[in-house]
N, C-alpha and C. Protein backbone atom coordinates (compact mmCIF):
# COMPACT_ATOMS: atom_id res chain seq x y z
N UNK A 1 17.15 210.20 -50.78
CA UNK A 1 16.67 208.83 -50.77
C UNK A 1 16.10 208.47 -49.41
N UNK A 2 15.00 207.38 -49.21
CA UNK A 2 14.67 206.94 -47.99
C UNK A 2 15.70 206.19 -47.32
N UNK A 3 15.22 206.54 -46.01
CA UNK A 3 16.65 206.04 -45.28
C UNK A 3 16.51 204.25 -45.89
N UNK A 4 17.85 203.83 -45.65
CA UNK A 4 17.82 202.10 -46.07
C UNK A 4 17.10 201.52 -45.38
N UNK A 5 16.86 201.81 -44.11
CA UNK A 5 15.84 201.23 -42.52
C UNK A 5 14.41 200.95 -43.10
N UNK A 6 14.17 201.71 -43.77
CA UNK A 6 12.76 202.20 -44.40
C UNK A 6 11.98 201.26 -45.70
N UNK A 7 13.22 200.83 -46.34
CA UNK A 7 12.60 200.45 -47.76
C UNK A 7 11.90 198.77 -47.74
N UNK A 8 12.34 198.40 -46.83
CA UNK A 8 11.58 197.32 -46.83
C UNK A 8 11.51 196.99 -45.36
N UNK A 9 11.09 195.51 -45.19
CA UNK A 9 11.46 195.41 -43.79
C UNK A 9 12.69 194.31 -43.55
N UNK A 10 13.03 193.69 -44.35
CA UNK A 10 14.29 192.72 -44.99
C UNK A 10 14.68 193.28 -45.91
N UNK A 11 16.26 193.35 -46.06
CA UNK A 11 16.99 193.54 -46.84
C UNK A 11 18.00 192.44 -47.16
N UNK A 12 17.55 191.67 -48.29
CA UNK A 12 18.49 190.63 -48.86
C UNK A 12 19.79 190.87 -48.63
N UNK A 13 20.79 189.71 -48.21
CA UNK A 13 22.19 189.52 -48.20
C UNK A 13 22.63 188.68 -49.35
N UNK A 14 23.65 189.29 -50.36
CA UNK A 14 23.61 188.56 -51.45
C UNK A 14 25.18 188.46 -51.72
N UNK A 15 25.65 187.10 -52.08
CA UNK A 15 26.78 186.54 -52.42
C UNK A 15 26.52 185.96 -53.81
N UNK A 16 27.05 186.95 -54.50
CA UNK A 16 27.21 186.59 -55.93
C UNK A 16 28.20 185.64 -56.44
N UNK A 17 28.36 184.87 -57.37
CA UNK A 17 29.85 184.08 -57.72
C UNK A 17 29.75 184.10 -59.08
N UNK A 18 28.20 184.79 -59.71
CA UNK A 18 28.52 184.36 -61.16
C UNK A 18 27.32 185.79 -61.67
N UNK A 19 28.32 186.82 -62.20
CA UNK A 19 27.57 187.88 -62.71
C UNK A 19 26.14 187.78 -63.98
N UNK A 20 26.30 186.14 -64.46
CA UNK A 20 24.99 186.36 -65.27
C UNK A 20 23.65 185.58 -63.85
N UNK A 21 23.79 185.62 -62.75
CA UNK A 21 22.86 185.34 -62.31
C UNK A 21 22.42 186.79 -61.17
N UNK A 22 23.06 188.16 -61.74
CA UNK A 22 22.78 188.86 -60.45
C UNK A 22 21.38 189.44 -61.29
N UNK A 23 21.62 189.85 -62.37
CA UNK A 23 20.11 190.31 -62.75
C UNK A 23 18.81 189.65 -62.92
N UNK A 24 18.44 188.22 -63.18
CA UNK A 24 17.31 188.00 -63.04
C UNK A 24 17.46 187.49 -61.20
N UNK A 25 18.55 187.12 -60.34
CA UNK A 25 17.94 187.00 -59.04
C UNK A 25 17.31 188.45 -58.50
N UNK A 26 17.85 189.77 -58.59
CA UNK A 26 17.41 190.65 -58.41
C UNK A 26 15.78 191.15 -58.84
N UNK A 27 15.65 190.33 -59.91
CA UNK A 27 14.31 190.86 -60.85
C UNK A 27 13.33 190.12 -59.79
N UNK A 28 13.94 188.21 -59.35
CA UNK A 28 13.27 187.81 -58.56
C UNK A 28 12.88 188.69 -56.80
N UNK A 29 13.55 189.49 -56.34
CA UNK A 29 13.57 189.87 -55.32
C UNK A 29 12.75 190.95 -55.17
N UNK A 30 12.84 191.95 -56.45
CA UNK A 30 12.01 192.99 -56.53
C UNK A 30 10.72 192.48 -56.66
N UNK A 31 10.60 191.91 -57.75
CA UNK A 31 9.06 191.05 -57.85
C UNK A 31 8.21 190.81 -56.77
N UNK A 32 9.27 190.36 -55.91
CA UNK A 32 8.63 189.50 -54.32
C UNK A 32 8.81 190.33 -53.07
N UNK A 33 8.81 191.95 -53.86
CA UNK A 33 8.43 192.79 -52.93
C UNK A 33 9.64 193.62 -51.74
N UNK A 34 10.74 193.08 -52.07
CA UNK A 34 12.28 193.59 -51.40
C UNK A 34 13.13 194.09 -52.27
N UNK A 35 12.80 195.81 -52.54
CA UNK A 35 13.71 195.94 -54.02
C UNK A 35 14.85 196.79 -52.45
N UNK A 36 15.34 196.46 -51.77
CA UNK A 36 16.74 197.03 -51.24
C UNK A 36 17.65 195.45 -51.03
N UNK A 37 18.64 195.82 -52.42
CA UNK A 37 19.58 194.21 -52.36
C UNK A 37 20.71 194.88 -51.59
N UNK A 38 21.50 194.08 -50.97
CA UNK A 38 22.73 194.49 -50.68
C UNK A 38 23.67 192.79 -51.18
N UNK A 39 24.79 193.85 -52.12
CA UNK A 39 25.36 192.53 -52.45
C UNK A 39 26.51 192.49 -51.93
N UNK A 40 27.31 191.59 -51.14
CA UNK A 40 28.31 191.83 -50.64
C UNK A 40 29.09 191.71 -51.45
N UNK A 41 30.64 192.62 -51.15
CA UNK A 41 32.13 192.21 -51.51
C UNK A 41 32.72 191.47 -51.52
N UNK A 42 31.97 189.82 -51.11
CA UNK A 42 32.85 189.54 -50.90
C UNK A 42 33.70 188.04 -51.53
N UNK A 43 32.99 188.35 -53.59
CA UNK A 43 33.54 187.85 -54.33
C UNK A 43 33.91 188.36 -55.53
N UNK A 44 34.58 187.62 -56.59
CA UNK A 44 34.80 188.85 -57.59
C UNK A 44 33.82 189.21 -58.28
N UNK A 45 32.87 188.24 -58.26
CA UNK A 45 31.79 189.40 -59.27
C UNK A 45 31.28 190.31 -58.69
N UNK A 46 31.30 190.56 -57.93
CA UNK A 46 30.23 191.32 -56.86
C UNK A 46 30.00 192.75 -57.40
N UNK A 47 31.22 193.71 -58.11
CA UNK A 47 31.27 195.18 -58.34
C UNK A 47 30.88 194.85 -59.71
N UNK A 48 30.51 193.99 -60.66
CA UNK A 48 30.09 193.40 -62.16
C UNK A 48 28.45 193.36 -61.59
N UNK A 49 28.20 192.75 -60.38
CA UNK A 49 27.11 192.55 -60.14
C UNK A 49 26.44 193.65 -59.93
N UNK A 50 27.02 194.19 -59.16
CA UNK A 50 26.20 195.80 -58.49
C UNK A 50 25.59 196.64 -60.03
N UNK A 51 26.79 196.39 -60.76
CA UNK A 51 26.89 197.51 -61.97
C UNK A 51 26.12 196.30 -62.77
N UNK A 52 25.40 195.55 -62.92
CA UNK A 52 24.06 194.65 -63.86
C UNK A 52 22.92 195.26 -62.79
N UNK A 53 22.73 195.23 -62.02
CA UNK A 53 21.73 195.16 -61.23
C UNK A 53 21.21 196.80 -61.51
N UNK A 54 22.04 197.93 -60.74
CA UNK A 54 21.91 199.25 -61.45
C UNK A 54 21.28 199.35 -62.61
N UNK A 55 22.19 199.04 -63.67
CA UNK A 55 21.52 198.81 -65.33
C UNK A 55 20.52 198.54 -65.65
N UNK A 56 19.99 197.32 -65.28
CA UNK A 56 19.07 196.57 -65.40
C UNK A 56 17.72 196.23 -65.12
N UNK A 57 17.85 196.85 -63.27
CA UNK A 57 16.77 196.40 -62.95
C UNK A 57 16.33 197.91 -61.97
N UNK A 58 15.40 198.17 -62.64
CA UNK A 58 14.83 199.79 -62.42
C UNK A 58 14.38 200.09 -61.37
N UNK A 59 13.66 198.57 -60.89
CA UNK A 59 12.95 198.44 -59.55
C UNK A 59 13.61 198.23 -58.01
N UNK A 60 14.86 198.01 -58.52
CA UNK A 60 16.06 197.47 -57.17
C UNK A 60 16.86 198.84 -56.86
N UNK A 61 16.83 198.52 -55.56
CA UNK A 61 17.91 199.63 -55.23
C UNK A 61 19.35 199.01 -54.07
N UNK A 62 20.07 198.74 -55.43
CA UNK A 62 21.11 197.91 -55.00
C UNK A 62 22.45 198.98 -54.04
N UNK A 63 22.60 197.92 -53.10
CA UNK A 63 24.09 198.67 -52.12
C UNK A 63 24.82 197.66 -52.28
N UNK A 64 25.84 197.49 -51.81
CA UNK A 64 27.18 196.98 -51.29
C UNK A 64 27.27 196.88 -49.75
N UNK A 65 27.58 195.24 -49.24
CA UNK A 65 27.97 194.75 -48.53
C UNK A 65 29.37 194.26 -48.22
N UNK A 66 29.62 194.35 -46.88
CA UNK A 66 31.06 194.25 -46.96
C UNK A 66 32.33 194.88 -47.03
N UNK A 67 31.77 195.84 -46.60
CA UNK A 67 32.43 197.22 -47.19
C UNK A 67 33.92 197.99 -46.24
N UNK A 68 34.63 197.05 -46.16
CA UNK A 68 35.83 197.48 -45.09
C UNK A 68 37.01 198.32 -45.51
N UNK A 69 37.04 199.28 -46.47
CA UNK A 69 37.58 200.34 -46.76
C UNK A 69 37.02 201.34 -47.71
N UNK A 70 38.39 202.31 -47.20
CA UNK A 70 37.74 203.75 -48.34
C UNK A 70 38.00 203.00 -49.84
N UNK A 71 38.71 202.05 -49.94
CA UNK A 71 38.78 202.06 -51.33
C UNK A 71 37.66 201.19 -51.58
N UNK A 72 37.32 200.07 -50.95
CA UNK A 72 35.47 199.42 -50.93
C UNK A 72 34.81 200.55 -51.58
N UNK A 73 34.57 201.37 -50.84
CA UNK A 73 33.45 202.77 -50.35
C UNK A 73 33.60 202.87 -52.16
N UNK A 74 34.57 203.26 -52.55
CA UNK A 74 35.22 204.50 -54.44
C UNK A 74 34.50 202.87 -54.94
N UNK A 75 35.01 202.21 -55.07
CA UNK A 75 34.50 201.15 -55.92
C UNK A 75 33.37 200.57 -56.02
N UNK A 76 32.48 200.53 -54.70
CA UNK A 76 31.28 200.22 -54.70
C UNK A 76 30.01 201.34 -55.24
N UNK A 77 30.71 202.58 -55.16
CA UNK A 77 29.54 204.17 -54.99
C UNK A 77 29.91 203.68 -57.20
N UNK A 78 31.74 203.89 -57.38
CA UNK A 78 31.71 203.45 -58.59
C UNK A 78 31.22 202.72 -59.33
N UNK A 79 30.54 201.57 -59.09
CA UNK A 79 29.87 200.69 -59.66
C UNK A 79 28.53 200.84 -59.54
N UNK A 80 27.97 201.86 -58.70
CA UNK A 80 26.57 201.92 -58.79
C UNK A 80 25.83 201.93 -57.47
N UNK A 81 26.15 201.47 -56.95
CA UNK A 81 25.49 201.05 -55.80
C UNK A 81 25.40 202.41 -54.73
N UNK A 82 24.08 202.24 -54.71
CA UNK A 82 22.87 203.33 -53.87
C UNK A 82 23.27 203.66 -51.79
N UNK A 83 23.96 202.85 -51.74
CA UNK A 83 23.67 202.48 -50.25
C UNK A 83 24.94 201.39 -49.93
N UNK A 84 26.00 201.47 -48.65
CA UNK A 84 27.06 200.79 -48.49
C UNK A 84 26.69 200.02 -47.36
N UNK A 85 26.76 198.74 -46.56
CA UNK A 85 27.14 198.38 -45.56
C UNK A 85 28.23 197.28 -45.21
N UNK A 86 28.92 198.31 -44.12
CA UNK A 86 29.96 197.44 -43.14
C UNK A 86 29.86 196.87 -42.28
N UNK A 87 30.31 195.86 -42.20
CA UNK A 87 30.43 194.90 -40.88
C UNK A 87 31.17 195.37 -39.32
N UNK A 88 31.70 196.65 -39.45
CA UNK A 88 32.28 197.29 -38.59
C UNK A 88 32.89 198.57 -38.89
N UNK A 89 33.35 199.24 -38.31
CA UNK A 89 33.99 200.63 -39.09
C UNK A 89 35.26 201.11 -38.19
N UNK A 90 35.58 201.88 -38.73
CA UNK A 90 37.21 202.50 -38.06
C UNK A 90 36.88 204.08 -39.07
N UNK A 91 37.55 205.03 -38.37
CA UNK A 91 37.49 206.33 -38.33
C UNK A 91 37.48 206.33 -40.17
N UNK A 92 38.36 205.72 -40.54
CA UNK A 92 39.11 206.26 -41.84
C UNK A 92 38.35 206.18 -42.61
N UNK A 93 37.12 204.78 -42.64
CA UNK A 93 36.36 203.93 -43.26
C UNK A 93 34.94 204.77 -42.73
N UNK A 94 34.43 205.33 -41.98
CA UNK A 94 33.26 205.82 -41.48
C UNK A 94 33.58 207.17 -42.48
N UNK A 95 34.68 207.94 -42.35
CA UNK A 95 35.23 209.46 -43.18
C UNK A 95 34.74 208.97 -44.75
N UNK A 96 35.02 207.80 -45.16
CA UNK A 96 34.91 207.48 -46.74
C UNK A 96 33.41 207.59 -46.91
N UNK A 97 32.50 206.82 -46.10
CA UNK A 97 31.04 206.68 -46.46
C UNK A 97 30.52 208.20 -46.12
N UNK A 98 30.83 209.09 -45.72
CA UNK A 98 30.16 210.44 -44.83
C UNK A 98 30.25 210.71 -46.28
N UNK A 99 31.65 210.73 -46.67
CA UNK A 99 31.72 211.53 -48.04
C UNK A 99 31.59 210.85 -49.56
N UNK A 100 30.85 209.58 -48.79
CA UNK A 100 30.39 209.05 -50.59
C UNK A 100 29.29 209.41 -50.82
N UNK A 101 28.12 210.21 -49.92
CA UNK A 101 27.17 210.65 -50.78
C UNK A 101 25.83 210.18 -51.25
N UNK A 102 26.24 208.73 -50.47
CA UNK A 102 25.04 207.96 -50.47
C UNK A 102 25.11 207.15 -49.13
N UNK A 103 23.44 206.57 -48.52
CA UNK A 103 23.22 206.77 -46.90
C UNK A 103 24.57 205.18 -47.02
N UNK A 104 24.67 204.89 -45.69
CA UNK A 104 25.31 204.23 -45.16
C UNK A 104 24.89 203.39 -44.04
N UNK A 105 25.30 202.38 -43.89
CA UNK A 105 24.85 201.52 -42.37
C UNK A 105 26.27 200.76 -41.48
N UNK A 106 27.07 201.97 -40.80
CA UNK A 106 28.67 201.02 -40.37
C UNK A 106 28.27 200.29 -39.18
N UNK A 107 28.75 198.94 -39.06
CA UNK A 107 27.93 197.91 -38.24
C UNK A 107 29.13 198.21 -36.80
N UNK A 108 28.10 197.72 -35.95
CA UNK A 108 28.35 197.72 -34.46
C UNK A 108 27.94 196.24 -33.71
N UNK A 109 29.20 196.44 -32.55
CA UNK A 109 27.87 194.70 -31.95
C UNK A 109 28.58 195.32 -30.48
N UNK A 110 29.22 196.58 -30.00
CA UNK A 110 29.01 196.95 -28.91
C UNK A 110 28.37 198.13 -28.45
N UNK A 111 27.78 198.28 -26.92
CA UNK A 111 27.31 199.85 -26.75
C UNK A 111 28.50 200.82 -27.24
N UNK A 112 29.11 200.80 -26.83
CA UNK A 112 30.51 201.80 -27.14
C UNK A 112 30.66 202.06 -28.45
N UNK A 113 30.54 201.00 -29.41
CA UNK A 113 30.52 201.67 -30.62
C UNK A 113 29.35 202.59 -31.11
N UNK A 114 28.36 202.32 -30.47
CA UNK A 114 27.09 202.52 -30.98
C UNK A 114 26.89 204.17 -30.69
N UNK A 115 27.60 204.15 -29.17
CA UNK A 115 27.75 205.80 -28.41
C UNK A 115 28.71 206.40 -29.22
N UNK A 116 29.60 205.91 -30.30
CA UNK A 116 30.81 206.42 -30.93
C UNK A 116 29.98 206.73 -31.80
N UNK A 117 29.14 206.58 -32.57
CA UNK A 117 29.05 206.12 -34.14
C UNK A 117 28.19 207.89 -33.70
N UNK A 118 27.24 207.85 -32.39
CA UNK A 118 26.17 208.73 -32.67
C UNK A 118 27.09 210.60 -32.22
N UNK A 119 28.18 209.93 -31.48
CA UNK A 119 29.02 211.62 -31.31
C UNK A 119 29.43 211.63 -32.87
N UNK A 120 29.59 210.66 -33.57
CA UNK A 120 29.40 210.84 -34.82
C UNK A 120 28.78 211.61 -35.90
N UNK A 121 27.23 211.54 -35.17
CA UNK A 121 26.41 212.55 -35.94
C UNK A 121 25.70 210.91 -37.09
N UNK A 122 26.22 210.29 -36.73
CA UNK A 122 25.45 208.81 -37.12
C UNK A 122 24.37 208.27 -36.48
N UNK A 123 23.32 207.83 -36.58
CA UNK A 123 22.07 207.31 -36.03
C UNK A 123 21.47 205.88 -36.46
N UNK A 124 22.09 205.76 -38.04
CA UNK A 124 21.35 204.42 -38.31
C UNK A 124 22.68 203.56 -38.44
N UNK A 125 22.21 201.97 -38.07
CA UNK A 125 23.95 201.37 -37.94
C UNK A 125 22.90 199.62 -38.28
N UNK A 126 23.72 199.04 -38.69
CA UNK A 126 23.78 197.85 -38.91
C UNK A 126 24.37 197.03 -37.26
N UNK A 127 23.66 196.44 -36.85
CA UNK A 127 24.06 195.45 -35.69
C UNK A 127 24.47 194.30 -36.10
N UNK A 128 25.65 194.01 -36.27
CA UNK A 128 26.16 192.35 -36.61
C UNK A 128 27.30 191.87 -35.39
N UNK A 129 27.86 190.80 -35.59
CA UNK A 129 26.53 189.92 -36.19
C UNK A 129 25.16 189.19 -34.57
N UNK A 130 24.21 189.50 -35.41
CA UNK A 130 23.30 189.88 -34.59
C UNK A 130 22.99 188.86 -33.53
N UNK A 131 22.79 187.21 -34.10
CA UNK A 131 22.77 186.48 -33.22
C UNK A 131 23.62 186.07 -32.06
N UNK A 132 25.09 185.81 -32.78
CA UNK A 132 25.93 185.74 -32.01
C UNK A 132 25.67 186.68 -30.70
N UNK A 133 25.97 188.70 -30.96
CA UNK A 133 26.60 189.51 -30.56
C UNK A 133 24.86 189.84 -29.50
N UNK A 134 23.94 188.50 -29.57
CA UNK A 134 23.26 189.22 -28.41
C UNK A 134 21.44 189.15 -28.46
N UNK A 135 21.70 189.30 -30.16
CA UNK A 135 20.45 189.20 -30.52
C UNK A 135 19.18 190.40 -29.96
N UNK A 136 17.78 189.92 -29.97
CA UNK A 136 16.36 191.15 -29.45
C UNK A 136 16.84 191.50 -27.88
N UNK A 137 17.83 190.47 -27.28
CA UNK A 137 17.67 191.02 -25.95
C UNK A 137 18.19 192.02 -25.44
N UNK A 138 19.42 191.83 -26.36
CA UNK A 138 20.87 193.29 -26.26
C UNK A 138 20.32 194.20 -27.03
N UNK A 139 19.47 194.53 -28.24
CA UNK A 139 19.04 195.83 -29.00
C UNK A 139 17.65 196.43 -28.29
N UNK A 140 17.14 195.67 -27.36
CA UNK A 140 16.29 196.04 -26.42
C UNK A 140 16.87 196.62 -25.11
N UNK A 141 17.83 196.23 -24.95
CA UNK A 141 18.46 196.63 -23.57
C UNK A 141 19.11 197.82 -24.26
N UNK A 142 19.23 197.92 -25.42
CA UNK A 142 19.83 199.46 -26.04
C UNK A 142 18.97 200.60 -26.13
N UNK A 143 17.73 199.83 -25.96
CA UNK A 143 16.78 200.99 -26.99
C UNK A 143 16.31 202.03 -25.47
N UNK A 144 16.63 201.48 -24.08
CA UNK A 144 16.56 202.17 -22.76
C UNK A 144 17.53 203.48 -23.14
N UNK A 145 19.21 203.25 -23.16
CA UNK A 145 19.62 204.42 -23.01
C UNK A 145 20.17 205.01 -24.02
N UNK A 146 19.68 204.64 -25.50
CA UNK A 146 20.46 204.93 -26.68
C UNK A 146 18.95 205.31 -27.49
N UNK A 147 17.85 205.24 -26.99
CA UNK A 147 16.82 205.30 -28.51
C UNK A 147 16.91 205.86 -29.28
N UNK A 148 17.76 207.12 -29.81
CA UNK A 148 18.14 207.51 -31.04
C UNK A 148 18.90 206.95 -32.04
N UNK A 149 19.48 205.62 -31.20
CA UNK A 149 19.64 204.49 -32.83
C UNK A 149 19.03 203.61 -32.97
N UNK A 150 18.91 203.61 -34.16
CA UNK A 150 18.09 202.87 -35.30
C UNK A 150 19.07 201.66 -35.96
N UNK A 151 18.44 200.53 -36.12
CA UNK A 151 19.10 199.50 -36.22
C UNK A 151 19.09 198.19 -37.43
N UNK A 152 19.86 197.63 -38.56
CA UNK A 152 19.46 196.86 -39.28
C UNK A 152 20.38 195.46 -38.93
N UNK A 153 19.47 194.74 -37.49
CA UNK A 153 20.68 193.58 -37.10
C UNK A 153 20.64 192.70 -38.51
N UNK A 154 21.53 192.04 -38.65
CA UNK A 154 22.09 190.81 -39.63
C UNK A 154 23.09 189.59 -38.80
N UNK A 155 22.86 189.16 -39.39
CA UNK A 155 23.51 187.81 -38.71
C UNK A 155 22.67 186.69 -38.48
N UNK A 156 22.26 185.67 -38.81
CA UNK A 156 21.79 184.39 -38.23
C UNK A 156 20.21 184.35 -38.15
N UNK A 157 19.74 185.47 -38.48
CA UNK A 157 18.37 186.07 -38.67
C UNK A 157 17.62 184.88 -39.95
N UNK A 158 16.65 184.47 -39.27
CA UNK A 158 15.89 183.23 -40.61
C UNK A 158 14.58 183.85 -40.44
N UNK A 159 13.71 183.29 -40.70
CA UNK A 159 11.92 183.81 -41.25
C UNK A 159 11.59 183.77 -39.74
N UNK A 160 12.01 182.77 -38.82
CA UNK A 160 11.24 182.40 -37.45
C UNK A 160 11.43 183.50 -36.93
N UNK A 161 12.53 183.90 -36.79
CA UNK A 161 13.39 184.93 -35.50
C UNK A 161 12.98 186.59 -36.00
N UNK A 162 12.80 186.70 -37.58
CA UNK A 162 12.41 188.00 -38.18
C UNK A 162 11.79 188.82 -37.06
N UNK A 163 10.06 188.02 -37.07
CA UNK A 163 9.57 189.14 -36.68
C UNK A 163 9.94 189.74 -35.18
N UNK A 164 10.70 188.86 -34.12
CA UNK A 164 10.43 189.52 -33.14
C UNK A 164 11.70 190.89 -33.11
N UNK A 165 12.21 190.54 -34.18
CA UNK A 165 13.46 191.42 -33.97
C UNK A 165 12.61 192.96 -34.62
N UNK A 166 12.00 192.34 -36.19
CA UNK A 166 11.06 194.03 -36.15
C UNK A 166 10.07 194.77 -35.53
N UNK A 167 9.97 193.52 -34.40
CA UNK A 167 8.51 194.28 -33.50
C UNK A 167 9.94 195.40 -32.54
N UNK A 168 10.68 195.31 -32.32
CA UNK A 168 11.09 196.37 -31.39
C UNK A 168 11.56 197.30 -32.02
N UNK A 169 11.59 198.64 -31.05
CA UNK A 169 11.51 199.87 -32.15
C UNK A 169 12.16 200.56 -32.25
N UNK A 170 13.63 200.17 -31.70
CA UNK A 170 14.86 200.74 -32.59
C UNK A 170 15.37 199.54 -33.56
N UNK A 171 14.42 199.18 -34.21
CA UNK A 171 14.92 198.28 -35.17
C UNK A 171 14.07 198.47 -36.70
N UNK A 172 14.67 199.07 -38.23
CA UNK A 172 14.09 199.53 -38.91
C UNK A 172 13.85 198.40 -39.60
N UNK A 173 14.50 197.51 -39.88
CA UNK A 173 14.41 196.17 -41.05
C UNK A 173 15.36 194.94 -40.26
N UNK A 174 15.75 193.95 -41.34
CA UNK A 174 16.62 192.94 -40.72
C UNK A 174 17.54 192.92 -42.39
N UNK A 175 18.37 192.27 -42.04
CA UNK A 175 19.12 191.66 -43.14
C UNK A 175 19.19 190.00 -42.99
N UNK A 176 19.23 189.39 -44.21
CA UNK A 176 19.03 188.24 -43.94
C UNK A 176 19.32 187.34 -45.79
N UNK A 177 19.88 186.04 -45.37
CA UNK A 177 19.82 185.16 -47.00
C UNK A 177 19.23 184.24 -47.11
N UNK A 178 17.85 183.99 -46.28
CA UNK A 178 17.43 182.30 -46.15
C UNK A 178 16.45 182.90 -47.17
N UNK A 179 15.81 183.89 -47.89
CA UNK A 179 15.20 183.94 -49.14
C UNK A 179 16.50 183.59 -50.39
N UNK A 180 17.41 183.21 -50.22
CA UNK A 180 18.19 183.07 -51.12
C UNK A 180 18.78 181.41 -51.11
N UNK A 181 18.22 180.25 -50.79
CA UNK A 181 19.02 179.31 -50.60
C UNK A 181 19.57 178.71 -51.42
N UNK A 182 20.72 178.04 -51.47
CA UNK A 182 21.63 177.99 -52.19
C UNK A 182 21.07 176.99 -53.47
N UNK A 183 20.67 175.80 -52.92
CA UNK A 183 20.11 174.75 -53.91
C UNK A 183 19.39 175.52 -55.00
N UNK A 184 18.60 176.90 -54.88
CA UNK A 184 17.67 177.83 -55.68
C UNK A 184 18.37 178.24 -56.82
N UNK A 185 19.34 178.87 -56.23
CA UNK A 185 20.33 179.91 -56.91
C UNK A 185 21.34 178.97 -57.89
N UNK A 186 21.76 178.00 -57.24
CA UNK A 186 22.08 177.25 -58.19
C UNK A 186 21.50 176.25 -59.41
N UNK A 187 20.69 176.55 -58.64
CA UNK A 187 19.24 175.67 -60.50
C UNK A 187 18.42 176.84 -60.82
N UNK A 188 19.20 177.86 -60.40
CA UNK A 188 18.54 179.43 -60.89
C UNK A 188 17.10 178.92 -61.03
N UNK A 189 16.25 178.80 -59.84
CA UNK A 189 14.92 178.48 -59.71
C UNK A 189 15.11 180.27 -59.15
N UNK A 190 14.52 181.45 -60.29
CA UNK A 190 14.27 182.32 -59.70
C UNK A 190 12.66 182.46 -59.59
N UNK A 191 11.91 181.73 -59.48
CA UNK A 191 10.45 181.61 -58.47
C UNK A 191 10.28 181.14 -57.66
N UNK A 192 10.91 180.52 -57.21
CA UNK A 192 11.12 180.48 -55.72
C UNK A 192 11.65 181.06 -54.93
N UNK A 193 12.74 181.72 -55.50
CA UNK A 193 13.32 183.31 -54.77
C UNK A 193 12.15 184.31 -54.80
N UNK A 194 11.27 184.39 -55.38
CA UNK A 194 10.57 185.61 -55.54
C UNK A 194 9.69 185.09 -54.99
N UNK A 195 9.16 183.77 -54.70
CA UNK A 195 8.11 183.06 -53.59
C UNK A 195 8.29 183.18 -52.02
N UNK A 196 10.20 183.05 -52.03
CA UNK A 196 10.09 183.09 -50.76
C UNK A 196 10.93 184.47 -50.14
N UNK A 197 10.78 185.69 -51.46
CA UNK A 197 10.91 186.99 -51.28
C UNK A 197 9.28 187.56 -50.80
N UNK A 198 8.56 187.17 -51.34
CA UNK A 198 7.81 187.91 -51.24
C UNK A 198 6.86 187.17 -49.82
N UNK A 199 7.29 186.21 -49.06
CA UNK A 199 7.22 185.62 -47.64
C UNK A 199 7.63 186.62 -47.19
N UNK A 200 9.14 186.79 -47.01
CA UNK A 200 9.74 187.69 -46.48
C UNK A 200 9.55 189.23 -46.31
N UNK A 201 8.98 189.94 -47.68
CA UNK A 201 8.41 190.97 -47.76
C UNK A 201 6.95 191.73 -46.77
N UNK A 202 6.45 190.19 -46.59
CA UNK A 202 5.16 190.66 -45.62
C UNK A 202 5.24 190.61 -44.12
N UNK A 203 6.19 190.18 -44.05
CA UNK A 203 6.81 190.21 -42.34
C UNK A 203 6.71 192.04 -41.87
N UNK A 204 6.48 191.73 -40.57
CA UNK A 204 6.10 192.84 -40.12
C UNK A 204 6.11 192.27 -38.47
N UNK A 205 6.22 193.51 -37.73
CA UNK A 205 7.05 193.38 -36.24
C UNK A 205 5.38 193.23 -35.62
């Protein structure tokens, strides 16, 4: 598979609460040009969701967000999902994704982890959370003595702030939910998700 860095240049952050709305928001997302969803863990529909989205929608290539154990890792790869990301990692939890078989992104927001992740034999990592932990100025000040990682910051990331974060070039995509706002999702206005997916889709660094 292409690395996750690759498939778009945003990768939706998605909080599901109600499994009959993960397949047509997804249909909206692909449509509008961002078929890499990541849905997080971090409600109960979420592994119902992964496994509609898989099924359903041919054009998405759904992962799992949220992902803070090996048993996350079995349940999320179980349900379908193409691609995992964590908000941080620990040995036990980095061992689960090596050996689930599908790419991975374990998040970092210090140098030290970042120098850990790559004696690792790891290269691509999720930076969270991004605004807080520093934002273009700290993944620029990385890209001096680390340029062999590659980066998908998340965190606090809206349409304004996008591009300057993909103009630098240890940075493959962003993650982000302001194509998802809530008032939308809840009057399941999915054309306007796919209006302001496919905004998002043409961003470029």
């Amino acid at each position: 598979m292409t690395s996750v860095l690759d498939l778009a240049p945003v990768v939706p952050v998605v909080v599901l609460d109600d499994v009959a709305d993960a397949v047509p928001l997804a249909r909206a997302l692909v449509a509008g040009g961002l078929p890499a969803i990541e849905v997080t863990l971090r409600t109960p529909a979420a592994l119902d969701s992964i496994r509609a989205i898989a099924a359903e929608v041919p054009g998405a290539v759904v992962g799992a967000g949220t992902v803070i154990s090996p048993a996350g890792v079995a349940d999320a790869v179980g349900a379908g999902a193409r691609f995992l990301v964590s908000p941080g990692w620990t040995d036990g939890l980095l061992d689960a994704m090596k050996a689930s078989g599908v790419p991975f992104l374990p998040g970092v927001s210090t140098t030290s982890e970042v120098v850990a992740l790559l004696e690792r034999g790891v290269s691509e990592m999720k930076f969270f959370p991004a605004e807080a932990a520093g934002g273009t100025a700290y993944l620029k000040s990385l890209g001096g003595p680390l340029p062999q990682a590659r980066f998908c910051p998340t965190g606090g990331i809206s349409l304004a702030s996008a591009p300057s974060y993909l103009a630098l070039g240890n940075v493959g995509c962003v993650g982000g939910s302001w194509m998802l706002p809530g008032d939308a999702i809840a009057a399941k206005d999915w054309a306007r998700v796919e209006t302001l997916a496919r905004e998002a889709a043409a961003l470029r660094g």
